[in-house]
Protein backbone atom coordinates (compact mmCIF):
# COMPACT_ATOMS: atom_id res chain seq x y z
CA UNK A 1 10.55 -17.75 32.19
CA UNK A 2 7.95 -20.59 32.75
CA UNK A 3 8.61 -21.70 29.48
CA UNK A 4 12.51 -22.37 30.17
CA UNK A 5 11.85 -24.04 33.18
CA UNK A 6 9.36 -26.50 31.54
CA UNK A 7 11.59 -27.12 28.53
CA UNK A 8 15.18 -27.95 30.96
CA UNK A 9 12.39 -29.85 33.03
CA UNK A 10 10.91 -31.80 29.81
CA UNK A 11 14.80 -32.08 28.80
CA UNK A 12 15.82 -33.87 31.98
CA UNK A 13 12.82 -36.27 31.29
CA UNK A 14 14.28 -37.19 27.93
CA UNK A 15 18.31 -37.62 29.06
CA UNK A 16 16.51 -39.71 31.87
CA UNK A 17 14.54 -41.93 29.52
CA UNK A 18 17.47 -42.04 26.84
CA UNK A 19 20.08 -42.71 29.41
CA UNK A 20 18.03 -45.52 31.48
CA UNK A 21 17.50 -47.45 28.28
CA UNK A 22 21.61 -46.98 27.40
CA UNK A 23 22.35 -48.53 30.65
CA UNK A 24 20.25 -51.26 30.76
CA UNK A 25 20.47 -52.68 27.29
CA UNK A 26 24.84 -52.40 28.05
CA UNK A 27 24.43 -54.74 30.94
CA UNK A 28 21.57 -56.64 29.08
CA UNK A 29 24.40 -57.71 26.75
CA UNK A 30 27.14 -57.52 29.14
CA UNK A 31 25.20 -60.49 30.87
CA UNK A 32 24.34 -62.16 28.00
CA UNK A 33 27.41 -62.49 26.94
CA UNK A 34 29.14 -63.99 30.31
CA UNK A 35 26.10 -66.04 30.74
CA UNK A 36 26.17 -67.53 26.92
CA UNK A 37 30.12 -68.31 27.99
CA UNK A 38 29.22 -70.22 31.08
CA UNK A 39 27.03 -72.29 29.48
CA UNK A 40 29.09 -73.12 26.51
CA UNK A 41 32.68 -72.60 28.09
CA UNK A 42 33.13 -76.73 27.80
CA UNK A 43 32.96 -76.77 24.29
CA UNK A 44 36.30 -77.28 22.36
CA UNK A 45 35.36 -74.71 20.06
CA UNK A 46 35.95 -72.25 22.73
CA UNK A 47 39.52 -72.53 22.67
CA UNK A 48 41.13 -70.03 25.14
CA UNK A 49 38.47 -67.42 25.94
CA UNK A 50 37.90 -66.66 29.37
CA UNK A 51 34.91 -64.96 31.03
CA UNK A 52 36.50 -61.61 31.38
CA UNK A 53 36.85 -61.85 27.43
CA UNK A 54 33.16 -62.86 27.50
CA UNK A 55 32.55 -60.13 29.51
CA UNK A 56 34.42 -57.67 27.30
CA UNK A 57 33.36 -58.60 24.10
CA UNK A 58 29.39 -57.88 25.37
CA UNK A 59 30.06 -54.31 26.10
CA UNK A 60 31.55 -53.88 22.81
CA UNK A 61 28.90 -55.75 21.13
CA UNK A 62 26.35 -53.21 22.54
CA UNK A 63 28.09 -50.71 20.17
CA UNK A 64 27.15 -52.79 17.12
CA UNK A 65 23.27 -52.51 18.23
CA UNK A 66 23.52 -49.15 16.46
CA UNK A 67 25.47 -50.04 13.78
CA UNK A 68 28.97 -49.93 14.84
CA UNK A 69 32.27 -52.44 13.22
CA UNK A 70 33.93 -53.69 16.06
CA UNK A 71 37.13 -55.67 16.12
CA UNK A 72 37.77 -58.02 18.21
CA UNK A 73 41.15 -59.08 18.19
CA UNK A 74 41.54 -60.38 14.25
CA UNK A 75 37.83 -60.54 13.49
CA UNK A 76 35.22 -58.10 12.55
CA UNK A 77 31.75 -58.12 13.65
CA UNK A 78 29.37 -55.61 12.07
CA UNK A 79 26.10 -58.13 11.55
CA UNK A 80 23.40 -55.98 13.54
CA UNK A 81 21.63 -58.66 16.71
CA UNK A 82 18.30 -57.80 15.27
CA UNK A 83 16.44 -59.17 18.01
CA UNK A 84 18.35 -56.83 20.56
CA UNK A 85 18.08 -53.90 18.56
CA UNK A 86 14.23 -54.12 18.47
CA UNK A 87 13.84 -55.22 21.84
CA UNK A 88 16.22 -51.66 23.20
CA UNK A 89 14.06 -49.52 20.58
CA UNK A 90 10.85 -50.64 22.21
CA UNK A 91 12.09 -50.05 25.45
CA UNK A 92 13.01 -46.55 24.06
CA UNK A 93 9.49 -45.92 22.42
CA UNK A 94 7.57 -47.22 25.39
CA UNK A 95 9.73 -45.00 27.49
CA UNK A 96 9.40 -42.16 25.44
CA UNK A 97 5.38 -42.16 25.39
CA UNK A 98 5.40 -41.47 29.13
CA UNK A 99 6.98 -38.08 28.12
CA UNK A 100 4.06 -37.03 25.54
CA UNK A 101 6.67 -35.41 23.25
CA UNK A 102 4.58 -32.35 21.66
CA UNK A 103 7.25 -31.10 19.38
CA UNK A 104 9.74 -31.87 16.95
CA UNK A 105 12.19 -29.89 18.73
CA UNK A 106 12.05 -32.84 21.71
CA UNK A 107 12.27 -35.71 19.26
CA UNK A 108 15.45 -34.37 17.82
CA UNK A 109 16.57 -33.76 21.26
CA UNK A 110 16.33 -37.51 22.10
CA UNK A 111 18.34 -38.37 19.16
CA UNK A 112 21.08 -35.76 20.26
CA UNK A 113 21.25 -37.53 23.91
CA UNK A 114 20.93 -41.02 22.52
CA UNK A 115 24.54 -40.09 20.11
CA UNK A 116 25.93 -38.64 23.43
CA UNK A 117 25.47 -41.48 25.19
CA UNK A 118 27.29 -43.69 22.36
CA UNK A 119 30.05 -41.19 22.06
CA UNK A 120 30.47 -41.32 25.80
CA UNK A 121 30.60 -44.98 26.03
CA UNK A 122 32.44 -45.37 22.63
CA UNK A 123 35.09 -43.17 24.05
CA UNK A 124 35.61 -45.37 27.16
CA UNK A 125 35.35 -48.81 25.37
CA UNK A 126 38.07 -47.51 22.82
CA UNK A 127 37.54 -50.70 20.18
CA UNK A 128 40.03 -50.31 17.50
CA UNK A 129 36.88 -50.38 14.72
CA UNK A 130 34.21 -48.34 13.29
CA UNK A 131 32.78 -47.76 16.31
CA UNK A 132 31.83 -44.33 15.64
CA UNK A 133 29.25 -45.82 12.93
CA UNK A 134 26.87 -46.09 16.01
CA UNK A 135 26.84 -42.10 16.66
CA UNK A 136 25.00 -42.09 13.47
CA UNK A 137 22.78 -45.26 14.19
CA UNK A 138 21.65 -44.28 17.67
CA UNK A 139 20.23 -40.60 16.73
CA UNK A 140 18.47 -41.95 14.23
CA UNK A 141 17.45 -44.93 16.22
CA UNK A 142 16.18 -42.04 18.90
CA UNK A 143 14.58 -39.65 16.87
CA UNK A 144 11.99 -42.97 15.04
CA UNK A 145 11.29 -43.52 18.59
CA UNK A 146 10.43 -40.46 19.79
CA UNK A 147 7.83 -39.84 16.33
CA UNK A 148 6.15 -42.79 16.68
CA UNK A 149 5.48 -42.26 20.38
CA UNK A 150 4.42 -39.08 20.10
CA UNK A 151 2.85 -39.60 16.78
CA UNK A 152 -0.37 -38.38 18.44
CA UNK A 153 1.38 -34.01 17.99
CA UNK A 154 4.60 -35.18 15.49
CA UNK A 155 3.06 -37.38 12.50
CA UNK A 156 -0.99 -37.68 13.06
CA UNK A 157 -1.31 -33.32 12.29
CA UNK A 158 0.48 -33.66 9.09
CA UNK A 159 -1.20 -37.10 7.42
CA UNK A 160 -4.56 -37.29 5.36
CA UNK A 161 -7.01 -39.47 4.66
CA UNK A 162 -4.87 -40.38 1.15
CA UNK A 163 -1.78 -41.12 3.06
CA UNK A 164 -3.70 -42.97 6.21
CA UNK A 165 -5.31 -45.11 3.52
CA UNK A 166 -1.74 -45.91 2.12
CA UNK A 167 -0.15 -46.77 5.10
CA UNK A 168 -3.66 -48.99 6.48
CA UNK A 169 -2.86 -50.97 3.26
CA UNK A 170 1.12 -51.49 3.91
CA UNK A 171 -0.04 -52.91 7.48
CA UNK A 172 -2.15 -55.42 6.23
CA UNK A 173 0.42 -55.90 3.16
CA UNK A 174 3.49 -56.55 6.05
CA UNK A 175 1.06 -58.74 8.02
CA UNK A 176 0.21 -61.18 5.51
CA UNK A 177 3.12 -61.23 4.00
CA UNK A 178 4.95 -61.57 7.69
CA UNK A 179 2.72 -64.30 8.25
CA UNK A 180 3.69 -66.42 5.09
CA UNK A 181 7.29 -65.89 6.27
CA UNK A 182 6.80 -67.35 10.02
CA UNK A 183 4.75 -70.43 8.46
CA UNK A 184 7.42 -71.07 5.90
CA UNK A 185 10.17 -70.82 8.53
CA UNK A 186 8.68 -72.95 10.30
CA UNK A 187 7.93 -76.19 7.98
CA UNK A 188 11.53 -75.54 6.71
CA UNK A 189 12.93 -75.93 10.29
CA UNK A 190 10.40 -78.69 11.23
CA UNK A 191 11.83 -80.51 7.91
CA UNK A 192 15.56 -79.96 9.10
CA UNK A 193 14.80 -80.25 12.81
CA UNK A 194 17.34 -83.75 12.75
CA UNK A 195 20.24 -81.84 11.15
CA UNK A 196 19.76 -78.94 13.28
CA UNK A 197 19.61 -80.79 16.61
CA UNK A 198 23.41 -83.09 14.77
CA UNK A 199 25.30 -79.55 15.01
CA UNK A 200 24.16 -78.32 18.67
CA UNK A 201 25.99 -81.47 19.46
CA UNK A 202 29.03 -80.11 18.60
CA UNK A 203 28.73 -77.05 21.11
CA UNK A 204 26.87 -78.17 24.49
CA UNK A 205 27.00 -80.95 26.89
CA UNK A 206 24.06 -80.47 28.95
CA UNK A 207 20.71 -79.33 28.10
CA UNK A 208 21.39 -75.61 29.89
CA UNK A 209 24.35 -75.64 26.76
CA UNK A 210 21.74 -76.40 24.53
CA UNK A 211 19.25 -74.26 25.83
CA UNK A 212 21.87 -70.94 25.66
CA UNK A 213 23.27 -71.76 22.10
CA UNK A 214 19.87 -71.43 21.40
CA UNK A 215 19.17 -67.98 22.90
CA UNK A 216 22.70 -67.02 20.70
CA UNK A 217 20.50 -67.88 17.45
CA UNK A 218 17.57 -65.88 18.63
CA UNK A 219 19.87 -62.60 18.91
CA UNK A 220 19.89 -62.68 15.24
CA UNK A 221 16.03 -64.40 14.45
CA UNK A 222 14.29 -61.48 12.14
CA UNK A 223 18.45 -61.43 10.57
CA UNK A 224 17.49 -64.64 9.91
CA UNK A 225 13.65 -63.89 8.67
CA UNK A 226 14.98 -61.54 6.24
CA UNK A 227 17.30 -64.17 4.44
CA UNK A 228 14.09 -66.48 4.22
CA UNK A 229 12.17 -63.69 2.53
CA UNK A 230 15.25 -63.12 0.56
CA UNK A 231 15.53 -66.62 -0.42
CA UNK A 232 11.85 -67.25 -1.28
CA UNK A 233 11.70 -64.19 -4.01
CA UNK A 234 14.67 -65.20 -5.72
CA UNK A 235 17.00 -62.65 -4.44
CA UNK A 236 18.87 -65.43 -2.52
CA UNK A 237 21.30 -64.62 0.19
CA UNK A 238 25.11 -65.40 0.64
CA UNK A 239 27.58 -66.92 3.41
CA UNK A 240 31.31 -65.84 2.56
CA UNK A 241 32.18 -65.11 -0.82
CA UNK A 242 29.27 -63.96 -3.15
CA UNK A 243 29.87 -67.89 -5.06
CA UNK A 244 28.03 -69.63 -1.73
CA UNK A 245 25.36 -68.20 -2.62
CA UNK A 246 21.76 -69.97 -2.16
CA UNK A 247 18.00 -68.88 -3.52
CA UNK A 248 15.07 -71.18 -5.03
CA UNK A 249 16.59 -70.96 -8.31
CA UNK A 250 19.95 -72.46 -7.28
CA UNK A 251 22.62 -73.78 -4.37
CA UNK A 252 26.13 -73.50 -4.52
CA UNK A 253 27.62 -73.10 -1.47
CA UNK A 254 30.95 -74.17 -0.26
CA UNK A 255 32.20 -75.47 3.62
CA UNK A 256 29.65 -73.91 5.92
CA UNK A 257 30.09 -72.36 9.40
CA UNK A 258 29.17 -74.68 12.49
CA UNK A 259 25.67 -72.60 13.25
CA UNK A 260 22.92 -75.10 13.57
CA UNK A 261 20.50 -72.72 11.62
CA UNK A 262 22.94 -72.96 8.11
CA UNK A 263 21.29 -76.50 8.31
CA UNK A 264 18.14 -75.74 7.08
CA UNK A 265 19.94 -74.73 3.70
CA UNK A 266 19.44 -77.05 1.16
CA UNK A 267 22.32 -78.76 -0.83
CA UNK A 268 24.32 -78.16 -3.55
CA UNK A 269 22.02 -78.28 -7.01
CA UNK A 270 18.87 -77.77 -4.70
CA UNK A 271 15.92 -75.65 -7.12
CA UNK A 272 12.58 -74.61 -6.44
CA UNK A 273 11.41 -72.12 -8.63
CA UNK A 274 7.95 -73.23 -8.22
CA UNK A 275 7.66 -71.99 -4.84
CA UNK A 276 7.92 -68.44 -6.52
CA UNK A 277 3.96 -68.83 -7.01
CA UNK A 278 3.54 -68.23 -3.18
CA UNK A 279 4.29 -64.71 -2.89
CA UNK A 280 2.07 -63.89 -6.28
CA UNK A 281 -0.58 -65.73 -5.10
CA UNK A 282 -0.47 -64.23 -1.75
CA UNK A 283 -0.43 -60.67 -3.55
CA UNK A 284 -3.02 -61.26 -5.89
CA UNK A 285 -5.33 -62.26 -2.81
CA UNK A 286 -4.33 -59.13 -0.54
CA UNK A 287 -5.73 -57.39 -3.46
CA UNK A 288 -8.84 -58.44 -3.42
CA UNK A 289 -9.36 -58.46 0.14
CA UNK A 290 -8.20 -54.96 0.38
CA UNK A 291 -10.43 -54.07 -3.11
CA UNK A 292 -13.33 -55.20 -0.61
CA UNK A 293 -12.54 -53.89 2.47
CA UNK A 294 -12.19 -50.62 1.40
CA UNK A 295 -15.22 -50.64 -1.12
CA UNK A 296 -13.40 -49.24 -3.56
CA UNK A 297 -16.59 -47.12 -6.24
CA UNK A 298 -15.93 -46.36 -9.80
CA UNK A 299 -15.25 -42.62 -9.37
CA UNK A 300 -12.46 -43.44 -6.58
CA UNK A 301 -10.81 -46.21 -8.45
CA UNK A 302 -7.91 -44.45 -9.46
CA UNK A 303 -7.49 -42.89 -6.41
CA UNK A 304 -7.05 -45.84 -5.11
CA UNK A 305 -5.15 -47.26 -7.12
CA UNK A 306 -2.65 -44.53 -6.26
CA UNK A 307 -2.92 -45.03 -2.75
CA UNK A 308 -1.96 -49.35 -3.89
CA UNK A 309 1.17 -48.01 -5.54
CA UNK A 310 2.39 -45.87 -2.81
CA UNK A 311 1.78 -48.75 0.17
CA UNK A 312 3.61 -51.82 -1.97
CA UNK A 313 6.49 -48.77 -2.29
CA UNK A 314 6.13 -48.51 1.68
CA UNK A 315 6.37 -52.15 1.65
CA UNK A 316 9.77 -52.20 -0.02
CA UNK A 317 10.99 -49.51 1.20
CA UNK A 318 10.81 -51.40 4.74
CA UNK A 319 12.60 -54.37 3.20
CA UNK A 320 14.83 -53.08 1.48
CA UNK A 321 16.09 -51.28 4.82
CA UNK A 322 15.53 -54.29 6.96
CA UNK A 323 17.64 -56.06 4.29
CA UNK A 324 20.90 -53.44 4.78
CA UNK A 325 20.21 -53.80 8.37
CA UNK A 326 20.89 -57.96 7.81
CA UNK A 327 24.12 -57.69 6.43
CA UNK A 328 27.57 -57.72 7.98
CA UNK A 329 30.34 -59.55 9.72
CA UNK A 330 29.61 -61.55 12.29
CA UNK A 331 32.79 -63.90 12.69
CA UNK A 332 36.22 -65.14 11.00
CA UNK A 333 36.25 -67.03 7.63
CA UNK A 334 33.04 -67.38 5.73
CA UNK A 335 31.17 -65.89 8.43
CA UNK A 336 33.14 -62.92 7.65
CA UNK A 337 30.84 -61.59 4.91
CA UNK A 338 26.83 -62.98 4.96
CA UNK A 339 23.84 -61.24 4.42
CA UNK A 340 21.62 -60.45 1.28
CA UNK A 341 21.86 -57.55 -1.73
CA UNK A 342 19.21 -54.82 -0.82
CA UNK A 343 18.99 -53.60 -4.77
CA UNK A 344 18.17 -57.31 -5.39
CA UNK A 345 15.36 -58.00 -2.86
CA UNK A 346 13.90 -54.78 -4.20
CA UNK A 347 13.59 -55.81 -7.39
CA UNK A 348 12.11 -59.25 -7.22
CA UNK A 349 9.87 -58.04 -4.40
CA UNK A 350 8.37 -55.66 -6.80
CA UNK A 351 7.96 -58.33 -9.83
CA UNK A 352 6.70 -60.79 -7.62
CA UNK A 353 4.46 -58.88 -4.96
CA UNK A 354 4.07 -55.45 -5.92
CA UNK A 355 3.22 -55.56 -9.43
CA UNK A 356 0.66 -58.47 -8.91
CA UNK A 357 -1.40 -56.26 -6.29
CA UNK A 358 -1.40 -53.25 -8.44
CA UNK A 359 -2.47 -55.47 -11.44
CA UNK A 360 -5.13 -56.86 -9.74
CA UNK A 361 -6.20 -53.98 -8.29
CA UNK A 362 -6.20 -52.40 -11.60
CA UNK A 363 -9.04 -54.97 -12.86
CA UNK A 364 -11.19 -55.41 -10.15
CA UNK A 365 -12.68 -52.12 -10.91
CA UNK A 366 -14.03 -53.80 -14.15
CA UNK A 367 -15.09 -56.96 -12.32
CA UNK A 368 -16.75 -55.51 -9.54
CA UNK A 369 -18.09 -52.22 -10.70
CA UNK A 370 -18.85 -53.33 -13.98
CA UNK A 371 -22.34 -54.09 -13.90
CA UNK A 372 -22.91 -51.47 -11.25
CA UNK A 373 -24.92 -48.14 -12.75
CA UNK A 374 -23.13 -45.30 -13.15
CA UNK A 375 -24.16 -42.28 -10.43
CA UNK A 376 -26.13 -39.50 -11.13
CA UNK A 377 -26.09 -36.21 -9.57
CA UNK A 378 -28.87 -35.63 -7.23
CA UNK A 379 -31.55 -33.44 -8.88
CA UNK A 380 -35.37 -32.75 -9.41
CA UNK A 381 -35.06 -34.65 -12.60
CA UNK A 382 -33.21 -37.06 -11.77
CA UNK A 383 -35.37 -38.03 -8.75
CA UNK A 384 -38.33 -38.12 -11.31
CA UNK A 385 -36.76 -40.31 -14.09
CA UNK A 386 -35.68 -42.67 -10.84
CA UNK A 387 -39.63 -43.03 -10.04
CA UNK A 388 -40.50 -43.57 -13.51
CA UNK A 389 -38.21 -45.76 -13.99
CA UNK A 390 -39.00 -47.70 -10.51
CA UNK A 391 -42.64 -47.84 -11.62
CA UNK A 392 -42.21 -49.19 -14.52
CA UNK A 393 -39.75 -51.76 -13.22
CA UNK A 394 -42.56 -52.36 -10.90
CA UNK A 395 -45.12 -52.94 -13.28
CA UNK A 396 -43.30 -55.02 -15.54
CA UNK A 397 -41.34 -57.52 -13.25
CA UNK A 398 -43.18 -57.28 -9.99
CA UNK A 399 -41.50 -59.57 -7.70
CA UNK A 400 -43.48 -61.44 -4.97
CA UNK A 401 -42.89 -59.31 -2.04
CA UNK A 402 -43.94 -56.28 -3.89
CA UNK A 403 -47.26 -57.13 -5.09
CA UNK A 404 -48.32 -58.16 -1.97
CA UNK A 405 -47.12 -54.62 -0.68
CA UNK A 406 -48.86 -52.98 -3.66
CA UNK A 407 -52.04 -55.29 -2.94
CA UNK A 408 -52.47 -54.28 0.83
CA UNK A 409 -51.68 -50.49 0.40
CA UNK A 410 -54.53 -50.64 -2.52
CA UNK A 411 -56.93 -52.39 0.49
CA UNK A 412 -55.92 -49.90 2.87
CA UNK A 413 -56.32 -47.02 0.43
CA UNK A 414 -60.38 -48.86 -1.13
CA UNK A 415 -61.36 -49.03 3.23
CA UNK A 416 -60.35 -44.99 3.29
CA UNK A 417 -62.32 -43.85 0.63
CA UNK A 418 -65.43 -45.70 1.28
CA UNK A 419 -64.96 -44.47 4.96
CA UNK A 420 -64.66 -40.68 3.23
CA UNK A 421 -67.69 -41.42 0.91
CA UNK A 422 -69.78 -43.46 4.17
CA UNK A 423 -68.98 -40.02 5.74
CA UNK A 424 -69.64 -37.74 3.07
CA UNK A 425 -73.12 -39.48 2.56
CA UNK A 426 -74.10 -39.05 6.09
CA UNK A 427 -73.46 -35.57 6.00
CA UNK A 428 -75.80 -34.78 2.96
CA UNK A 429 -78.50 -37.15 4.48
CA UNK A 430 -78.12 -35.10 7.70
CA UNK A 431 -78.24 -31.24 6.32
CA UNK A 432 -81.44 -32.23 4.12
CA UNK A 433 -82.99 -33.59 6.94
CA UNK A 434 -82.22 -30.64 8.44
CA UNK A 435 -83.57 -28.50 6.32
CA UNK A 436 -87.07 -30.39 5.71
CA UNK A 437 -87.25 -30.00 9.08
CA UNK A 438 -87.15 -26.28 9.01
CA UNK A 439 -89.13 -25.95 6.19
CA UNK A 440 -91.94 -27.60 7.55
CA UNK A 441 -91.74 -25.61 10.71
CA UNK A 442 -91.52 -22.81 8.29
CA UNK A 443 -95.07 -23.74 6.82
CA UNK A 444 -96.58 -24.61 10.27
CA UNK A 445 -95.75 -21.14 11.48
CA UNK A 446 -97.45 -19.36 8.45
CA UNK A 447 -100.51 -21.40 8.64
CA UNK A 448 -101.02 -20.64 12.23
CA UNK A 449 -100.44 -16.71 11.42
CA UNK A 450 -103.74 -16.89 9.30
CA UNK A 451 -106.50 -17.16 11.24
CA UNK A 452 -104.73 -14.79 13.75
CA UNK A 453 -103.93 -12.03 11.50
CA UNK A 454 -107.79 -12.41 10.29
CA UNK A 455 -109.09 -11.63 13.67
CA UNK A 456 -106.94 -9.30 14.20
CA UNK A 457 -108.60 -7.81 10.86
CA UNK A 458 -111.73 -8.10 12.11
CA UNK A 459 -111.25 -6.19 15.28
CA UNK A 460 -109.74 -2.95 13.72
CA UNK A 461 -112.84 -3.06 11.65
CA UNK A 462 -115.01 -3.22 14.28
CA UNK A 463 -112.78 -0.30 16.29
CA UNK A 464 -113.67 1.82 12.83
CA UNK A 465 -117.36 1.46 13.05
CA UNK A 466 -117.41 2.07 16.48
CA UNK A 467 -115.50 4.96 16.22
CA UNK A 468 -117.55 6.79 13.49
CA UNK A 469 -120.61 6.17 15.10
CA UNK A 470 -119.62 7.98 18.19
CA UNK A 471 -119.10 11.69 16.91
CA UNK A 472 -122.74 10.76 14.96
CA UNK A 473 -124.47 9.91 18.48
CA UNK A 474 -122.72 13.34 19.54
CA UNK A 475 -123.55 15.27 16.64
């Protein structure tokens, strides 16, 4: 019975947690939206929306946080906010590790409240499109929140060193190659800053304007991190039609929205297939970082190299879902169709990044370990060949340090033996001194028994006589 208690009780813990985050990522973007209106409601391009439009197009566009195609009026908008997304699923996680979920049974649960909530919500909202997408979205959106924070009873029981290895090495993989993302962002914005700033003309007339056409943009900012990493491996990325299509290799794009960030794309005829070397280079350095960090021996080379494999498939695996996740509607026209072809930025991100860190990995054994000595197993004979071998070594090339060492233990050792033999002499000395001594005393005593034991002679004699000649006086 204690048992059912504590589960409802855990259960109300989770609908509490899942619900609270619901609630306040809807009016989140509820008041994001109205507040994004009122900033830019004196731009042209505006045309006849009014704040309670505002206001109903952000509860709608909460839907599409999990996934969802909403309609809104003529046009479709299925392009996930990225930004919002992983700002509600931290929320969620952070939420969730208060809870300590212990078993799997509770993560699924969270996923089964997190769909109610959408269905609930769905139901009143009523948006003529795919809304019901989301149901799917928001369980799993739950249940990867609820395994990573309780990761500690869920995941951590059921990995191994092999697989911990594998998914250290992804981590490091994602960070460096994150980090070569942010700084090439950046010099490509700092290069197009002008152009940028000529299109936010067109929207605001104040600096607030400015400053909440901005915060639009960021909704959408790792969206926008994926096309770069898209663009720089060749893959490219599209706005519209697949014919506007843009990578290093080539630029043909047609009339382009009125979003200040489609001015960082370069023109029409625009080629760079040089700056494909960044991504191999950065691979081919990973490797040997991570060859050296993890002191990687002959005997576990292989291994390893197994372990490589599986974290660049990690690695792509997490692009290639970030990449679905950056695809969609997200307005009329053009904007109608933008995004980037998963099955593409899988490939080229394993020619370009994947296959370069296994390679490299794959020699390094034969640089590094190369002139390293194959090990032996640990054994009486072994042990002796490894002193032979050290003496003679020793003998042969002594180096400076060791002859010293060899020269003041032979010191040490010369000062103990004549110590032992100083010793050793003064013991002999002492026991035939000794026994002088005694046989002198030995002597003395014998020549001082003589004359005694001659008296001594003399007087039985003299008892004799006198003895005889008393029965003859008697007689």
């Amino acid at each position: 019975m204690n048992e059912v208690l504590l589960t409802r009780a855990r259960a109300k813990r989770i609908l509490r947690a899942t619900l609270q985050v619901s609630l306040m990522s809807l009016i989140g973007t509820v008041l994001l939206a109205v507040f994004s209106y009122v900033l830019t409601a004196s731009s042209p391009l505006l045309g006849d929306i009014v704040l309670a439009d505002a206001a109903s197009f952000g509860a709608n566009y909460w839907l599409v946080i999990f996934g969802a195609d909403i309609n809104i009026g003529t046009v479709k908008f299925s392009l996930i906010p990225t930004t919002l997304t992983l700002l509600t699923w931290l929320h969620l996680w952070l939420t969730l590790r208060k809870i300590e979920l212990k078993t799997w049974v509770e993560a699924l649960l969270a996923g089964v409240f997190q769909a109610g909530i959408i269905s609930v919500l769905g139901l009143l909202l009523q948006n003529p499109g795919a809304w019901w997408t989301a149901i799917v979205g928001g369980f799993f959106f739950a249940v990867s929140a609820a395994l990573l924070a309780g990761k500690t009873h869920l995941l951590i029981p059921y990995s191994n060193d092999f697989l911990s290895t594998s998914f250290q090495i992804s981590k490091t993989l994602l960070t460096g190659f994150g980090a070569l993302i942010l700084v090439f962002s950046l010099g490509i914005v700092l290069l197009n800053f002008s152009k940028i700033m000529a299109v936010h003309a067109l929207y605001y007339q104040s600096a607030v304007g400015d400053l909440g056409l901005l915060g639009i943009e960021l909704l959408y900012l790792p969206t926008f991190l994926l096309w770069v990493v898209a663009w720089l491996c060749g893959a490219g990325f599209y706005i519209g039609e697949v014919s506007n299509f843009t990578s290093i290799f080539a630029t043909d794009l047609g009339p382009l929205p009125g979003i200040p960030v489609f001015a960082v794309i370069p023109d029409n005829g625009f080629q760079a297939s040089y700056l494909l070397g960044l991504p191999i280079v950065l691979a081919c350095g990973l490797g040997i970082f991570l060859y050296r960090h993890h002191q990687v021996e002959r005997q576990n080379a292989n291994r390893y190299l197994v372990q490589v494999v599986l974290a660049g498939l990690i690695f792509v695996s997490i692009f290639a879902f970030g990449s679905a996740l950056a695809t969609g509607a997200v307005g009329p026209g053009n904007l109608g169709k933008v995004g980037v072809a998963p099955n593409l930025v899988v490939l080229w991100l394993l020619l370009i990044f994947v296959l370069p860190l296994v390679i490299v990995s794959f020699l390094l054994r034969y640089v590094k370990l190369g002139k390293q000595r194959e090990p032996k197993a640990f054994n009486a004979v072994n042990v002796k060949e490894t002193e032979t071998e050290t003496n003679l070594e020793l003998e042969t090339n002594p180096e400076p340090e060791t002859e010293l060492t060899i020269t003041a233990t032979l010191e040490q050792e010369t000062q103990t033996d004549v110590a032992i033999l100083s010793e050793t002499t003064h013991e002999i000395v002492t026991e035939s001194a000794i026994k002088t001594i005694e046989s002198t005393q030995e002597a003395e005593s014998e020549t001082n028994l003589e004359p005694a034991l001659e008296t001594d002679l003399a007087s039985v004699e003299e008892t004799n006589l006198a003895l005889t000649k008393e029965p003859e006086e008697d007689k």
